[in-house]
Every structure is written in structure tokens, then in C-alpha cells.
PDB file of N, CA and C in Angstrom:
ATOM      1  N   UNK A   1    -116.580 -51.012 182.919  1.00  0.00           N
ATOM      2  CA  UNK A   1    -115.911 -51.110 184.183  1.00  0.00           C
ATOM      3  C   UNK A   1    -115.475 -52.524 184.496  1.00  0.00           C
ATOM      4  N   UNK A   2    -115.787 -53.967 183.907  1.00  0.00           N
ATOM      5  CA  UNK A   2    -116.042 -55.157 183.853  1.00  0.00           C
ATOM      6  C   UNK A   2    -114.311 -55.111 183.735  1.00  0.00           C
ATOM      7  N   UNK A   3    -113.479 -54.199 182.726  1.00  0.00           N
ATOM      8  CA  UNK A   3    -112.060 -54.448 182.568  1.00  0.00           C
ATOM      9  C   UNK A   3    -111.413 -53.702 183.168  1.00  0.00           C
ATOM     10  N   UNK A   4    -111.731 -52.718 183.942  1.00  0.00           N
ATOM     11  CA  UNK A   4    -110.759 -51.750 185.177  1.00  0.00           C
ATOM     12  C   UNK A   4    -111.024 -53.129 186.233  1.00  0.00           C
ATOM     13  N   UNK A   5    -111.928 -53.894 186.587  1.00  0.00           N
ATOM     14  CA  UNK A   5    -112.344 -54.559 187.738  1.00  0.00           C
ATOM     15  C   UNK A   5    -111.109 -55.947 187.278  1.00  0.00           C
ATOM     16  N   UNK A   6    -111.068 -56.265 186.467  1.00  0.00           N
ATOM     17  CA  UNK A   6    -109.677 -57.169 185.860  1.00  0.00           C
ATOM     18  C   UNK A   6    -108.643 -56.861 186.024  1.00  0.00           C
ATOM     19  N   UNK A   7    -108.645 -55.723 185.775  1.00  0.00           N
ATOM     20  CA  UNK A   7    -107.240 -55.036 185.706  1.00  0.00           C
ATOM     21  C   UNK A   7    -106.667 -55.009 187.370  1.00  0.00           C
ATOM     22  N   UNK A   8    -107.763 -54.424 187.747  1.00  0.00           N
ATOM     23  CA  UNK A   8    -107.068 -54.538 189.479  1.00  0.00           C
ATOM     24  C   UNK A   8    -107.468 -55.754 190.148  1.00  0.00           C
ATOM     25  N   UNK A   9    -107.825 -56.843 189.728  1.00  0.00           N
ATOM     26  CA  UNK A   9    -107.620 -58.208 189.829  1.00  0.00           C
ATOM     27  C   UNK A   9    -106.724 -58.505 189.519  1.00  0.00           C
ATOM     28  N   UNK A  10    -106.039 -58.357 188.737  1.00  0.00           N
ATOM     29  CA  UNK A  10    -104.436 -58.424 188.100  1.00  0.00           C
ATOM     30  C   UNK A  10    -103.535 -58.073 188.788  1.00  0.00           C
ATOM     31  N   UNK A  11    -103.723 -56.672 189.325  1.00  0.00           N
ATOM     32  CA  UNK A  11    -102.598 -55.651 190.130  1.00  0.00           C
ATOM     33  C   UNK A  11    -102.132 -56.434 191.590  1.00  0.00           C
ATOM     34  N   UNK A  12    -103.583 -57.127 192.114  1.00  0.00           N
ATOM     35  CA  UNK A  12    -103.910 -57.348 193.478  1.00  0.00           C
ATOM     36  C   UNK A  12    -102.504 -58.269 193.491  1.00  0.00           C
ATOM     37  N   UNK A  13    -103.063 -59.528 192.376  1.00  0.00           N
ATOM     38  CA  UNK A  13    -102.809 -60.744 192.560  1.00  0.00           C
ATOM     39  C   UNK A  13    -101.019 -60.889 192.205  1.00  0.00           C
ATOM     40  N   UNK A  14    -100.784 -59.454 191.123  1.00  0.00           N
ATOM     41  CA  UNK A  14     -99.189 -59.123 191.339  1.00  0.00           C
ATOM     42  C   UNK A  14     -98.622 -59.014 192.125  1.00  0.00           C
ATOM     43  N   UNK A  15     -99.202 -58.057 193.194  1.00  0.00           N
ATOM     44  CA  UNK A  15     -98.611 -57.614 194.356  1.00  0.00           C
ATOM     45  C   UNK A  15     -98.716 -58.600 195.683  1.00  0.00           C
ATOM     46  N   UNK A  16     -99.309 -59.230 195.532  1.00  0.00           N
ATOM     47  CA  UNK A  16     -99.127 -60.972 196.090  1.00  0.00           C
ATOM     48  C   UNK A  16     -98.316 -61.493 196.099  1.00  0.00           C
ATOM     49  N   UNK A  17     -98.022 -61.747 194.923  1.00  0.00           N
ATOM     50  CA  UNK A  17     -96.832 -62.584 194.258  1.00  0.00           C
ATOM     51  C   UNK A  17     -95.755 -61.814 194.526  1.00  0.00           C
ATOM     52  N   UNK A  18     -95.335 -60.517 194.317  1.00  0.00           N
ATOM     53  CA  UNK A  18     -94.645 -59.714 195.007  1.00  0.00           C
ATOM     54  C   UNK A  18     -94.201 -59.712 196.053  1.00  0.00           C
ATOM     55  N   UNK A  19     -95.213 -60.113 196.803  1.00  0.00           N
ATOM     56  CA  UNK A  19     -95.261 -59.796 198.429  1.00  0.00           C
ATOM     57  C   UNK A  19     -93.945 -60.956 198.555  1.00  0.00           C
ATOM     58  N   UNK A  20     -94.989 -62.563 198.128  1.00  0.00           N
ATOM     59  CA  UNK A  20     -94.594 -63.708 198.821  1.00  0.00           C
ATOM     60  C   UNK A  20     -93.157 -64.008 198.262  1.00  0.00           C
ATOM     61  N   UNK A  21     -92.292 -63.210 197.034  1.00  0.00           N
ATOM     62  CA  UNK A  21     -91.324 -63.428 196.538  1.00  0.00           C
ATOM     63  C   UNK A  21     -90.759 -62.566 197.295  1.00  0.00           C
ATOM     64  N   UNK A  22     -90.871 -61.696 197.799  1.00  0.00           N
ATOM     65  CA  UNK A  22     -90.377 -60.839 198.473  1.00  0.00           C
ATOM     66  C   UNK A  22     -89.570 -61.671 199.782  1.00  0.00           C
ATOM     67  N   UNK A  23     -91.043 -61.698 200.433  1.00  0.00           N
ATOM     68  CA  UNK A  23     -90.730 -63.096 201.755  1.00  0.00           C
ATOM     69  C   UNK A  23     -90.195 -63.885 201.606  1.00  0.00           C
ATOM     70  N   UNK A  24     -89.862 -64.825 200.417  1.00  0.00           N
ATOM     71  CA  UNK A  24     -89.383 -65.874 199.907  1.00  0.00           C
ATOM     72  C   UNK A  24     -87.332 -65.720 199.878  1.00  0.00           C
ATOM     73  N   UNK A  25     -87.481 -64.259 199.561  1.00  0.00           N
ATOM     74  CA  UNK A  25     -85.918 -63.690 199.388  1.00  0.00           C
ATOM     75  C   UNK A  25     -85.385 -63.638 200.376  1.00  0.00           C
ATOM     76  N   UNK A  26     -86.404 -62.861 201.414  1.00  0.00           N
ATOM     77  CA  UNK A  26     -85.711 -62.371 203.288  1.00  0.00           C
ATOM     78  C   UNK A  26     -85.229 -63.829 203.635  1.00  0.00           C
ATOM     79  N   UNK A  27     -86.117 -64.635 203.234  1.00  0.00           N
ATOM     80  CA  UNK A  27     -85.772 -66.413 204.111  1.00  0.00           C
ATOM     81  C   UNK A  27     -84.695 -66.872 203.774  1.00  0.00           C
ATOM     82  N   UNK A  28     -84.285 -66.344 202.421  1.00  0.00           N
ATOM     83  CA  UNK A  28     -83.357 -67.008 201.795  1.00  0.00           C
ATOM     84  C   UNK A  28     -82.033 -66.573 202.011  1.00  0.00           C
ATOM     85  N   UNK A  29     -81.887 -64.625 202.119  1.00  0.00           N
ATOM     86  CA  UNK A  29     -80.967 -63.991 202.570  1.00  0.00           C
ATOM     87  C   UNK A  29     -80.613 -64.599 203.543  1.00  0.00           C
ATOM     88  N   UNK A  30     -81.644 -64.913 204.783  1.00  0.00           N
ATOM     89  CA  UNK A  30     -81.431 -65.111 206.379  1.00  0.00           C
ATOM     90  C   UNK A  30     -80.524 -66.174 205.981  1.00  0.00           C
ATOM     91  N   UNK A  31     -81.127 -67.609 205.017  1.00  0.00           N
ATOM     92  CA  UNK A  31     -80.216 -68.481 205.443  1.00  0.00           C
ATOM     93  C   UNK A  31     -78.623 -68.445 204.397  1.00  0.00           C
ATOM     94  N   UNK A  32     -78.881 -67.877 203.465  1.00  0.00           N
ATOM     95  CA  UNK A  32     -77.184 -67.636 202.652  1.00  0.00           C
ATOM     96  C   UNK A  32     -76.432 -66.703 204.081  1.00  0.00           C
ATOM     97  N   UNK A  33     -76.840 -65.755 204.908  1.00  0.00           N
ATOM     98  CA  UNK A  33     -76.224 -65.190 205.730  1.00  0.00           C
ATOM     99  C   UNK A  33     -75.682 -66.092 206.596  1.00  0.00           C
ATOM    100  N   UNK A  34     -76.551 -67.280 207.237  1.00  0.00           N
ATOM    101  CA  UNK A  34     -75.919 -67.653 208.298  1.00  0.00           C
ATOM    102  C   UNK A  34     -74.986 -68.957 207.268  1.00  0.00           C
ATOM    103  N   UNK A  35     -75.583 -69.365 206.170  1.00  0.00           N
ATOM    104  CA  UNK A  35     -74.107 -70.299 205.426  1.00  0.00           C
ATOM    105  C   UNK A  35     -72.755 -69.459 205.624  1.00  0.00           C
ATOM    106  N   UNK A  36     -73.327 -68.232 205.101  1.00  0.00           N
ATOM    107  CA  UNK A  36     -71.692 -67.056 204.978  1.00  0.00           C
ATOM    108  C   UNK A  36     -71.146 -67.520 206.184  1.00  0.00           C
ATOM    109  N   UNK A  37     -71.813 -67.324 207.215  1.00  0.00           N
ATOM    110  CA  UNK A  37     -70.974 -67.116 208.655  1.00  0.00           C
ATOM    111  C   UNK A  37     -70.233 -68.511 208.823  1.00  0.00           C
ATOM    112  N   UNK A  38     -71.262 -70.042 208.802  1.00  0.00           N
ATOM    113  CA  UNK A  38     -70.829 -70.452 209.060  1.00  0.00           C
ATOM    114  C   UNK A  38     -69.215 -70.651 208.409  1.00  0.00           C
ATOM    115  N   UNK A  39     -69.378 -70.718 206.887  1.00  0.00           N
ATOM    116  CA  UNK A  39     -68.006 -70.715 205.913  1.00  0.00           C
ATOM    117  C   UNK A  39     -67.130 -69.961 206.423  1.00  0.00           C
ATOM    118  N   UNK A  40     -67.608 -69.061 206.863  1.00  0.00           N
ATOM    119  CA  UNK A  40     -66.548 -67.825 207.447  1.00  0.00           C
ATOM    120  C   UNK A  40     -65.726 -68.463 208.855  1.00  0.00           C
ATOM    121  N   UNK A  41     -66.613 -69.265 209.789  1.00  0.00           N
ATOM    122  CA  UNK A  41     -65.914 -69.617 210.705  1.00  0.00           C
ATOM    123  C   UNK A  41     -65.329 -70.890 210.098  1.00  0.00           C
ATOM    124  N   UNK A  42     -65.689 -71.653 209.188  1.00  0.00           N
ATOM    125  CA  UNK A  42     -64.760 -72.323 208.966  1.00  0.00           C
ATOM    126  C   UNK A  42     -63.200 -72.252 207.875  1.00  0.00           C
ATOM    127  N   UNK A  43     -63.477 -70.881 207.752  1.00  0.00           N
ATOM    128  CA  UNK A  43     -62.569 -70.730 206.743  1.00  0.00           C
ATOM    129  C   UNK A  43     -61.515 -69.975 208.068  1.00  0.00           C
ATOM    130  N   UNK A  44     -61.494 -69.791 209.063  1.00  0.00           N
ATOM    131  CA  UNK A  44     -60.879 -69.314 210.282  1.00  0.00           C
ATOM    132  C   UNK A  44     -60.235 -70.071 210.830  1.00  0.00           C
ATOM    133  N   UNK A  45     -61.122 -71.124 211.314  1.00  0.00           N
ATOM    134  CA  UNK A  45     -60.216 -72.295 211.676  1.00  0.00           C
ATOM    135  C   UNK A  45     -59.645 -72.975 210.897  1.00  0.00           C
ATOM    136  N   UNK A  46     -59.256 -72.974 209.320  1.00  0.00           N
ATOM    137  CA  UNK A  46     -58.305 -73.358 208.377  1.00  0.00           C
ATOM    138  C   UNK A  46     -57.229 -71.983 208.107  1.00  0.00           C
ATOM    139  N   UNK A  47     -57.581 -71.237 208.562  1.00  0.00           N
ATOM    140  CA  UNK A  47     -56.118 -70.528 208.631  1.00  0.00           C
ATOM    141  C   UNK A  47     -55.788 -70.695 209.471  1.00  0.00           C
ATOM    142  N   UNK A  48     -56.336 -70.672 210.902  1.00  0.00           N
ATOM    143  CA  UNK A  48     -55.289 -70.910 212.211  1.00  0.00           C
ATOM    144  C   UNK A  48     -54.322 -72.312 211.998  1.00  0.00           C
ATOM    145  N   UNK A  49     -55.259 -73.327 211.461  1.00  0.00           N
ATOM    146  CA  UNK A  49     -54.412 -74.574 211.101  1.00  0.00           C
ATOM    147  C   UNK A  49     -53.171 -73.968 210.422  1.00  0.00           C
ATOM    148  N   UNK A  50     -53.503 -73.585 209.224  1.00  0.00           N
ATOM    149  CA  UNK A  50     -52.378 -73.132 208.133  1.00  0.00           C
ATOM    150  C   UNK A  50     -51.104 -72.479 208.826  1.00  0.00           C
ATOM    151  N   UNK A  51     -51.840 -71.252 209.682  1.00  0.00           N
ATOM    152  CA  UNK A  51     -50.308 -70.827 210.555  1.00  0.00           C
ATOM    153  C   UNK A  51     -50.062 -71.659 211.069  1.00  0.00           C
ATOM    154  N   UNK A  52     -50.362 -72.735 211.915  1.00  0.00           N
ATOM    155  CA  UNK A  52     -49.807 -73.981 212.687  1.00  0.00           C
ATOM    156  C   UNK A  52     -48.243 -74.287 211.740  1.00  0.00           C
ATOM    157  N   UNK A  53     -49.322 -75.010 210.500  1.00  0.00           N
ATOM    158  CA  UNK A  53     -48.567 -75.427 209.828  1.00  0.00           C
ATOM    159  C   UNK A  53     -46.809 -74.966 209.046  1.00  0.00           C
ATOM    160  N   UNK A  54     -47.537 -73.342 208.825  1.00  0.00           N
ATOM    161  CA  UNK A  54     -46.785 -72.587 208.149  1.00  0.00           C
ATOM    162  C   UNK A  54     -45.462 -72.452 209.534  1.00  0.00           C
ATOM    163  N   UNK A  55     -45.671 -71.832 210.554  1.00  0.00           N
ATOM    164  CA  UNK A  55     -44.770 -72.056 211.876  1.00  0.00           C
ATOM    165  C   UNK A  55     -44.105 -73.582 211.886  1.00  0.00           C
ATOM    166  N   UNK A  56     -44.241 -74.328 211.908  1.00  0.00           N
ATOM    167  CA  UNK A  56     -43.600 -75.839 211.823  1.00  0.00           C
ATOM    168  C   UNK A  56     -43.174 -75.713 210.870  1.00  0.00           C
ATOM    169  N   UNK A  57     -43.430 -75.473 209.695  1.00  0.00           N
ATOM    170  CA  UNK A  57     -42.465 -75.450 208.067  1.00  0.00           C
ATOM    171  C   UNK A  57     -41.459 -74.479 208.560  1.00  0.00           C
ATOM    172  N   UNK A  58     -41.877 -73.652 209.195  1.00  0.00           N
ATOM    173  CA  UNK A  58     -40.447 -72.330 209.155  1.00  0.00           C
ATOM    174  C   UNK A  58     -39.527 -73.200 210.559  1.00  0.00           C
ATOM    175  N   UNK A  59     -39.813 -73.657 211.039  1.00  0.00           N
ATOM    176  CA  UNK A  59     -38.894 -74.350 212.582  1.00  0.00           C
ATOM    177  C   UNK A  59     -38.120 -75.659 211.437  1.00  0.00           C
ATOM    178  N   UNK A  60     -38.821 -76.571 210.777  1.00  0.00           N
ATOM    179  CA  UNK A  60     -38.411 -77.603 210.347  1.00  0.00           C
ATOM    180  C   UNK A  60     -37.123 -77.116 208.988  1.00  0.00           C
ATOM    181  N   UNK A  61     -37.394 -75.514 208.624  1.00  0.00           N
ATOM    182  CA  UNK A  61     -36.402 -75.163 207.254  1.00  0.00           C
ATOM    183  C   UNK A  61     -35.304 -74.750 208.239  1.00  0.00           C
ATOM    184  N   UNK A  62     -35.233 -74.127 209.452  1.00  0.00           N
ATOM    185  CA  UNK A  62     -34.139 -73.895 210.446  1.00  0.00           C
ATOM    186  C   UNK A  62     -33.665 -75.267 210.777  1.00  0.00           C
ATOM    187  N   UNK A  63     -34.285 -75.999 211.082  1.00  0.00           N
ATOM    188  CA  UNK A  63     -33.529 -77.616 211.387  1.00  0.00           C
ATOM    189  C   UNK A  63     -32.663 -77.682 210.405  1.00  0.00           C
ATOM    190  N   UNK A  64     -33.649 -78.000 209.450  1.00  0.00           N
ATOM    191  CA  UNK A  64     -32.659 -78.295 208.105  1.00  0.00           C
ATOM    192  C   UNK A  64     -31.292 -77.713 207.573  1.00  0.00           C
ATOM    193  N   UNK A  65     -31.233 -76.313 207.930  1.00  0.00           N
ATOM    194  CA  UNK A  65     -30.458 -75.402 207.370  1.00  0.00           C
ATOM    195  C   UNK A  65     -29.502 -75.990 208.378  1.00  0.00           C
ATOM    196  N   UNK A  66     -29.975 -76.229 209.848  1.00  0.00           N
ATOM    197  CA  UNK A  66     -28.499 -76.477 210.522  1.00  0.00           C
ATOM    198  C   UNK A  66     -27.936 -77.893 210.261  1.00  0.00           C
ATOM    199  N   UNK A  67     -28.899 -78.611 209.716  1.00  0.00           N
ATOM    200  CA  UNK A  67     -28.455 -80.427 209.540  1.00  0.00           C
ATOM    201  C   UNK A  67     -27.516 -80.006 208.160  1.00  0.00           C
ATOM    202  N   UNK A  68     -27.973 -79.190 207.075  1.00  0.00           N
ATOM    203  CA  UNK A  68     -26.877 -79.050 206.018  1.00  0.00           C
ATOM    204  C   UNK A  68     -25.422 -78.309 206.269  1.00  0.00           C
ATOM    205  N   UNK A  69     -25.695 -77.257 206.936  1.00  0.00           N
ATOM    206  CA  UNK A  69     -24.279 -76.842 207.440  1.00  0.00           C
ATOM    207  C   UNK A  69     -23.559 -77.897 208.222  1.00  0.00           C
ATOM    208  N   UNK A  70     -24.062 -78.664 209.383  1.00  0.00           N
ATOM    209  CA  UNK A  70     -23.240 -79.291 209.960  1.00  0.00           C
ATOM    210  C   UNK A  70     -22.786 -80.464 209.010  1.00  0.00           C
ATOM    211  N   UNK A  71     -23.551 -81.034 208.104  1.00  0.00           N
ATOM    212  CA  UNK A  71     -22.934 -82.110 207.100  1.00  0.00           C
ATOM    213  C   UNK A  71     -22.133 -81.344 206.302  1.00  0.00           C
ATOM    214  N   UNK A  72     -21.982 -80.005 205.847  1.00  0.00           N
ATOM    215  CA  UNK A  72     -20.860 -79.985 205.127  1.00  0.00           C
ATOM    216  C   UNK A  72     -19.509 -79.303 206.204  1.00  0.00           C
ATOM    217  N   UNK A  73     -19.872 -79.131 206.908  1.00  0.00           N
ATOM    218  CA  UNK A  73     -18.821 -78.919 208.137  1.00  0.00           C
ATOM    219  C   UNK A  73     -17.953 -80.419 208.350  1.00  0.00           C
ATOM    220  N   UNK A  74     -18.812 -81.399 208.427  1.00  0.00           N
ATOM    221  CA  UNK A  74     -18.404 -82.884 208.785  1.00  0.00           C
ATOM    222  C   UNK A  74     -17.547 -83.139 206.824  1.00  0.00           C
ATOM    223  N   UNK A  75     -17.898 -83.122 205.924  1.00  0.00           N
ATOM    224  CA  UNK A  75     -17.651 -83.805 204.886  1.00  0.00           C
ATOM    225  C   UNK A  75     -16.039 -82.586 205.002  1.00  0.00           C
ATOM    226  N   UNK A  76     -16.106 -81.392 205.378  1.00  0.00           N
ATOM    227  CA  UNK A  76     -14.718 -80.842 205.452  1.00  0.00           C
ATOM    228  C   UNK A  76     -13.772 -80.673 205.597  1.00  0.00           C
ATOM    229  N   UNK A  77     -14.238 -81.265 207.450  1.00  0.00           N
ATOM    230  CA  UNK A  77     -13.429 -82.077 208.450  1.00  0.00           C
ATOM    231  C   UNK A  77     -12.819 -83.468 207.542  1.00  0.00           C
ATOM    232  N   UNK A  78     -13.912 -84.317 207.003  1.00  0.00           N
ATOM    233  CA  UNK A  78     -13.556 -85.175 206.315  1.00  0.00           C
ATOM    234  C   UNK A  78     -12.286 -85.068 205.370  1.00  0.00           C
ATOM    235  N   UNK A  79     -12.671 -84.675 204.810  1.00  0.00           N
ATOM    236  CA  UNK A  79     -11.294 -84.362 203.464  1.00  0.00           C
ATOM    237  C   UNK A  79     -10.217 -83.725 203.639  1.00  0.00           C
ATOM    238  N   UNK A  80     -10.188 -82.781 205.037  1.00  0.00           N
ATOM    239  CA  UNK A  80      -8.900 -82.301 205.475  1.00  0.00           C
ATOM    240  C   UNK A  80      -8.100 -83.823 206.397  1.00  0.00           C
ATOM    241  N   UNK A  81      -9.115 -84.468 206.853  1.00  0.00           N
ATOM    242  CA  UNK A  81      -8.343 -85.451 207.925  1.00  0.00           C
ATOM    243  C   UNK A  81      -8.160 -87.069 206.686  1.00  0.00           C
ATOM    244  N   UNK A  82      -8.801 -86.575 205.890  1.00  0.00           N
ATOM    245  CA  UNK A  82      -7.978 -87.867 204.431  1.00  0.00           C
ATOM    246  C   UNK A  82      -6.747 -87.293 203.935  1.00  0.00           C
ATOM    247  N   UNK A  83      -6.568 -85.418 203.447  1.00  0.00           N
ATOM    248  CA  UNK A  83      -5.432 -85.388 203.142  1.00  0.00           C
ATOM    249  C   UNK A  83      -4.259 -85.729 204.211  1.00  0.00           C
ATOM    250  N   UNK A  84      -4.914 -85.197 205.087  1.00  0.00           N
ATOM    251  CA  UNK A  84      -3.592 -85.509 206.519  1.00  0.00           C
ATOM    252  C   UNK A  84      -3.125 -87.127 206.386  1.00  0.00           C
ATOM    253  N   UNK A  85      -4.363 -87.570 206.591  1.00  0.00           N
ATOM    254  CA  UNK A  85      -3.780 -89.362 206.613  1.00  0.00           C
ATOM    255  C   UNK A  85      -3.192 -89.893 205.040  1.00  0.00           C
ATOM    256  N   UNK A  86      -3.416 -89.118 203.699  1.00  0.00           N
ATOM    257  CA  UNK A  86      -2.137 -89.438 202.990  1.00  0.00           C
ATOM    258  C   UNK A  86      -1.634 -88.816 202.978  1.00  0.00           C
ATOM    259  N   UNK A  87      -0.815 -87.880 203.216  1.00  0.00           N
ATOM    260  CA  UNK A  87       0.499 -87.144 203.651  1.00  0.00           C
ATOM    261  C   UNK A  87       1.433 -87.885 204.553  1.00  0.00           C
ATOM    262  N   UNK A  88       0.610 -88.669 205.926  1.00  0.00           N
ATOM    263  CA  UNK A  88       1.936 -89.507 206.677  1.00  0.00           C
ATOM    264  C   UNK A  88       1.438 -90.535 205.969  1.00  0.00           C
ATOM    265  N   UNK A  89       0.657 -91.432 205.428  1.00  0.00           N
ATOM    266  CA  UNK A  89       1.033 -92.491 204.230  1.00  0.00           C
ATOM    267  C   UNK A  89       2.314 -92.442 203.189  1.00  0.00           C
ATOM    268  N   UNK A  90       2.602 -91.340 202.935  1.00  0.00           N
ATOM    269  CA  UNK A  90       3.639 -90.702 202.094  1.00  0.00           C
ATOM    270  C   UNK A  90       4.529 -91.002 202.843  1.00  0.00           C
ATOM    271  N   UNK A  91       4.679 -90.077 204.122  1.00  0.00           N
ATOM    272  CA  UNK A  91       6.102 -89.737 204.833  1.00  0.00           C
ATOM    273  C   UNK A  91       6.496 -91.378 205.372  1.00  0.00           C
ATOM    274  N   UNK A  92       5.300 -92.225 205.641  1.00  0.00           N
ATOM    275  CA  UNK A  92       5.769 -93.151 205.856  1.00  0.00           C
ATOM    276  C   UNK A  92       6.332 -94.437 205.377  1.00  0.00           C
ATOM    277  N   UNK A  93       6.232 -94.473 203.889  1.00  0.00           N
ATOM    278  CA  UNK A  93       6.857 -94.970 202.999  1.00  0.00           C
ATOM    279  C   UNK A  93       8.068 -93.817 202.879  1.00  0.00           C
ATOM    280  N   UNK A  94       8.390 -93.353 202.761  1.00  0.00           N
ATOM    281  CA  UNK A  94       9.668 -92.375 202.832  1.00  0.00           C
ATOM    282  C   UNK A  94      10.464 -92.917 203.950  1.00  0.00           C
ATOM    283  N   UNK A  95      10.046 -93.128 205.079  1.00  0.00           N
ATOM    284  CA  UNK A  95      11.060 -93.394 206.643  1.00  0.00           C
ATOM    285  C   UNK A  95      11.517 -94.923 206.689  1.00  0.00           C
ATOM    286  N   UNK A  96      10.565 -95.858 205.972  1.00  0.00           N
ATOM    287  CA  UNK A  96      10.850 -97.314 206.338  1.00  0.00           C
ATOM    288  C   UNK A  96      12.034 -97.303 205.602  1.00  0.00           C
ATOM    289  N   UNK A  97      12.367 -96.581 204.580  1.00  0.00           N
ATOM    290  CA  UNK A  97      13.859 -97.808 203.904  1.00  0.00           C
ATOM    291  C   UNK A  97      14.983 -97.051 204.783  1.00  0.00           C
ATOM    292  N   UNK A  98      15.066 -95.982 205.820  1.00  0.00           N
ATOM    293  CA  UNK A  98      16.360 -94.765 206.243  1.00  0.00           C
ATOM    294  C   UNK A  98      16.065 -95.809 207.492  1.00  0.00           C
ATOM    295  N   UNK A  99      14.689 -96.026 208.189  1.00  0.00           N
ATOM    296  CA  UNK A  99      15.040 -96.986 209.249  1.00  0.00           C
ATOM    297  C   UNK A  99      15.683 -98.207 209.353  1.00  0.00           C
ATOM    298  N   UNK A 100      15.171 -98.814 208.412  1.00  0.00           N
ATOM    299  CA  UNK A 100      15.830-100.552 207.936  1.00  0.00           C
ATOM    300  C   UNK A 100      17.229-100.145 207.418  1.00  0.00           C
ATOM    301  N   UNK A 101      17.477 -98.979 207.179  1.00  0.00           N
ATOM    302  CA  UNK A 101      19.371 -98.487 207.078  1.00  0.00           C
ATOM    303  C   UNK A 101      19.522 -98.526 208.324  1.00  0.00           C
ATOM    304  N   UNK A 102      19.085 -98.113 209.386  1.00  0.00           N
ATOM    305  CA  UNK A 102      19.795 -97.394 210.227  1.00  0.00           C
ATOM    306  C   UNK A 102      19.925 -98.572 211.275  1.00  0.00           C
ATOM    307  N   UNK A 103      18.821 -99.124 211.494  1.00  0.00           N
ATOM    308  CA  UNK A 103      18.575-100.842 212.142  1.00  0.00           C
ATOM    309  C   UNK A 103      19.846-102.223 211.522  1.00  0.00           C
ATOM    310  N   UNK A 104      20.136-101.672 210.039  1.00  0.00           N
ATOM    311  CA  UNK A 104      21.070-102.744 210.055  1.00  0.00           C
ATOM    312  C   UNK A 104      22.610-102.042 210.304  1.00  0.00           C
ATOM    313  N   UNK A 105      22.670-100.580 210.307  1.00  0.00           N
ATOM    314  CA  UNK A 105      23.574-100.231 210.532  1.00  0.00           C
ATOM    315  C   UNK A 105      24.345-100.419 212.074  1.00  0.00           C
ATOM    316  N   UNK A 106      22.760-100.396 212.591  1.00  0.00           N
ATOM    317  CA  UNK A 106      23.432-100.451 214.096  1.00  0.00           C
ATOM    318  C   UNK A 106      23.535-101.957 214.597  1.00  0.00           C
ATOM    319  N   UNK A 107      23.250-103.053 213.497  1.00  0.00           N
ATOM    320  CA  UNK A 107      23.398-103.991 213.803  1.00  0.00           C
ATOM    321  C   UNK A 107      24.834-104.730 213.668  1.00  0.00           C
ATOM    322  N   UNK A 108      25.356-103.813 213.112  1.00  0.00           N
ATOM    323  CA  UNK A 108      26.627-104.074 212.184  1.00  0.00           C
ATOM    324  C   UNK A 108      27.321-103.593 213.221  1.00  0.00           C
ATOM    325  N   UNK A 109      27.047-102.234 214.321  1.00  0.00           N
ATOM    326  CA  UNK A 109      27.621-101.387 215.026  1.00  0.00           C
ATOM    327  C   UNK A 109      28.203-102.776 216.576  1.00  0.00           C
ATOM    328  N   UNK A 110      26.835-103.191 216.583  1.00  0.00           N
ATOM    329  CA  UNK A 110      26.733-104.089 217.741  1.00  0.00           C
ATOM    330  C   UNK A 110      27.640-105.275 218.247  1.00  0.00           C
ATOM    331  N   UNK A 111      27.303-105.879 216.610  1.00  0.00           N
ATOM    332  CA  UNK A 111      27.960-106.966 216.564  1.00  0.00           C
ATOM    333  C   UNK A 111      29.802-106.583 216.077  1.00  0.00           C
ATOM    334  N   UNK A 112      30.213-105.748 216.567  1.00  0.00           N
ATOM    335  CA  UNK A 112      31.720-105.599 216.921  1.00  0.00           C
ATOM    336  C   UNK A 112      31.727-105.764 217.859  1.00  0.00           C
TER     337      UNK A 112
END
């Protein structure tokens, strides 16, 4: 009986160890639970940031979109109001030599 009396000296001292690993786990759950939470609330307030952010990226790509249309609106304007200004560059080398005719013609007219 000297080794049944071991044996459940053995069992006791398992179920001890059992016990206190047991207890050892609940403490540990408790505190990985409240890490979770806290991570959790901080992983909350980094998305609310993020939409912040993400809302300002979408307002700042509408800015943009209208700053590029209006620059190529302006560079359009541009190049229609350069061809215009050489076109009467043209016409106006064309008119000076019919005027300087017509100025000495009428000078010729006068002086009779």
C-alpha cells in the first residue's frame, strides 16, 4: 500500500499544479483581454484619424482637379490670344507700306 499512498501523492500534487496553472491562465486571459480592448480602442481612434485624413485627401484631389482644369483653360485662352496677336502682327506689316502710299499720296494731293 506504501505505492498506492505515492501514487496519490502524485495525483494530489498534479492536481495542484493543475489547479495553480489553471489560475495562472484566468490571470492571464483577464489581462490579454483587457490588452485586446485596449488595442482595440486604439486601433479606433486610428481609423477615425484615417477617415479625417482620407476626407481631406478626397477635398484636396477636388481642389486639384479644379486648379488643373482651370490651368489648362488659362494655357488655351493663352494660345488662342498668341494666335490672334500674330495674325494682326501679320496684317500689320501688310497695312504699313498701302499707308505710307497713301500718306505720300495725299501729300502730293496737298501740296497742289
Amino acid at each position: 500500500m506504501a505505492g498506492s499512498d505515492i501514487t496519490i501523492e502524485i495525483l494530489k500534487e498534479i492536481r495542484e499544479t493543475t489547479r495553480a496553472t489553471s489560475a495562472r491562465l484566468d490571470s492571464l486571459e483577464g489581462s490579454f483581454n483587457r490588452r485586446l480592448d485596449v488595442t482595440n480602442e486604439h486601433l479606433e481612434v486610428v481609423t477615425d484619424r484615417l477617415a479625417v485624413v482620407t476626407d481631406r485627401l478626397d477635398v484636396m484631389s477636388d481642389r486639384l482637379d479644379l486648379v488643373e482644369t482651370t490651368l489648362l483653360d488659362v494655357v488655351r485662352e493663352s494660345r488662342s490670344t498668341s494666335r490672334y496677336l500674330r495674325v494682326l502682327g501679320r496684317q500689320q506689316t501688310d497695312i504699313e507700306p498701302r499707308v505710307s502710299a497713301l500718306e505720300s499720296r495725299v501729300d502730293k494731293l496737298e501740296s497742289k
